[in-house]
Protein backbone atom coordinates (compact mmCIF):
# COMPACT_ATOMS: atom_id res chain seq x y z
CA UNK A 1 0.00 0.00 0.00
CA UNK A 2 1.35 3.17 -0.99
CA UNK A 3 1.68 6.43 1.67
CA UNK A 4 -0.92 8.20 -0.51
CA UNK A 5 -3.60 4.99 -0.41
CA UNK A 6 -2.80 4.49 3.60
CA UNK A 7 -3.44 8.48 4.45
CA UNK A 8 -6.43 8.41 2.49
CA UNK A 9 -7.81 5.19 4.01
CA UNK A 10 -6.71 6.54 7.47
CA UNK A 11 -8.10 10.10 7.19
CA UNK A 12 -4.57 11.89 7.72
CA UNK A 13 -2.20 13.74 5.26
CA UNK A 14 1.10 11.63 3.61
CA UNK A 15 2.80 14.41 5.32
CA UNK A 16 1.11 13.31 8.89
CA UNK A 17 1.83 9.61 7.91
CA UNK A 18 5.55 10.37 7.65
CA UNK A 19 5.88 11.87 11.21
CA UNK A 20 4.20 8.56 12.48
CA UNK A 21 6.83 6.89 10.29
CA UNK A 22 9.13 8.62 11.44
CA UNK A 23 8.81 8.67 15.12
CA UNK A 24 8.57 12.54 15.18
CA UNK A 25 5.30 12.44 16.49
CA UNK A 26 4.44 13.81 19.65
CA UNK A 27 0.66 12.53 19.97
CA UNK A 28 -1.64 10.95 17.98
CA UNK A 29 -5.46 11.22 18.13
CA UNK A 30 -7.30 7.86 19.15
CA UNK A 31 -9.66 8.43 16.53
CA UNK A 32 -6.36 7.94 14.17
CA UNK A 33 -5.11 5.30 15.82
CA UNK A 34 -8.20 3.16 15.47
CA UNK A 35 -8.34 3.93 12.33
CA UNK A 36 -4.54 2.72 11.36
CA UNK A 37 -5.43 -0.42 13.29
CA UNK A 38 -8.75 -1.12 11.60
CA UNK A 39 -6.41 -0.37 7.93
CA UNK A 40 -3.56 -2.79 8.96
CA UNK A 41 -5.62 -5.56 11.07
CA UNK A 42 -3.75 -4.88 14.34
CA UNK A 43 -4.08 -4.46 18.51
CA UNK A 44 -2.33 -1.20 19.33
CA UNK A 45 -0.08 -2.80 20.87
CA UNK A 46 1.32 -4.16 17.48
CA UNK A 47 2.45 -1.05 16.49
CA UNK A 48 3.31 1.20 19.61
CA UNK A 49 6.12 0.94 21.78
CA UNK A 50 7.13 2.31 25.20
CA UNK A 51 9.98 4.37 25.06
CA UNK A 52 11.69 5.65 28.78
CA UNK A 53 13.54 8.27 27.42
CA UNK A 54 13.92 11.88 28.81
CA UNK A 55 10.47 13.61 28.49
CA UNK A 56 10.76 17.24 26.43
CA UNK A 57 8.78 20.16 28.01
């Protein structure tokens, strides 16, 4: 699936999707995370993972 087909199917920009990608995302809605799961056929635990580093303010 291409960036442009998974934005559109997820409700986001390709410019949103490649912040997720990237790991430069500071939040996500769970209204877009739902959606991603319901797209891919995943728990959100598939796809998130804890990360104990130093918290920015």
């Amino acid at each position: 699936m291409s960036v442009g087909d998974f934005a559109a199917a997820i409700g986001i920009t390709p410019a949103n999707v490649a912040v997720l990608k990237n790991g430069r995302a500071r939040a996500i809605r769970f209204s877009t995370l739902d959606a991603i799961c319901r797209v891919l056929h995943c728990q959100p635990g598939d796809i998130l993972v804890w990360d104990d580093g130093p918290a920015d303010s």
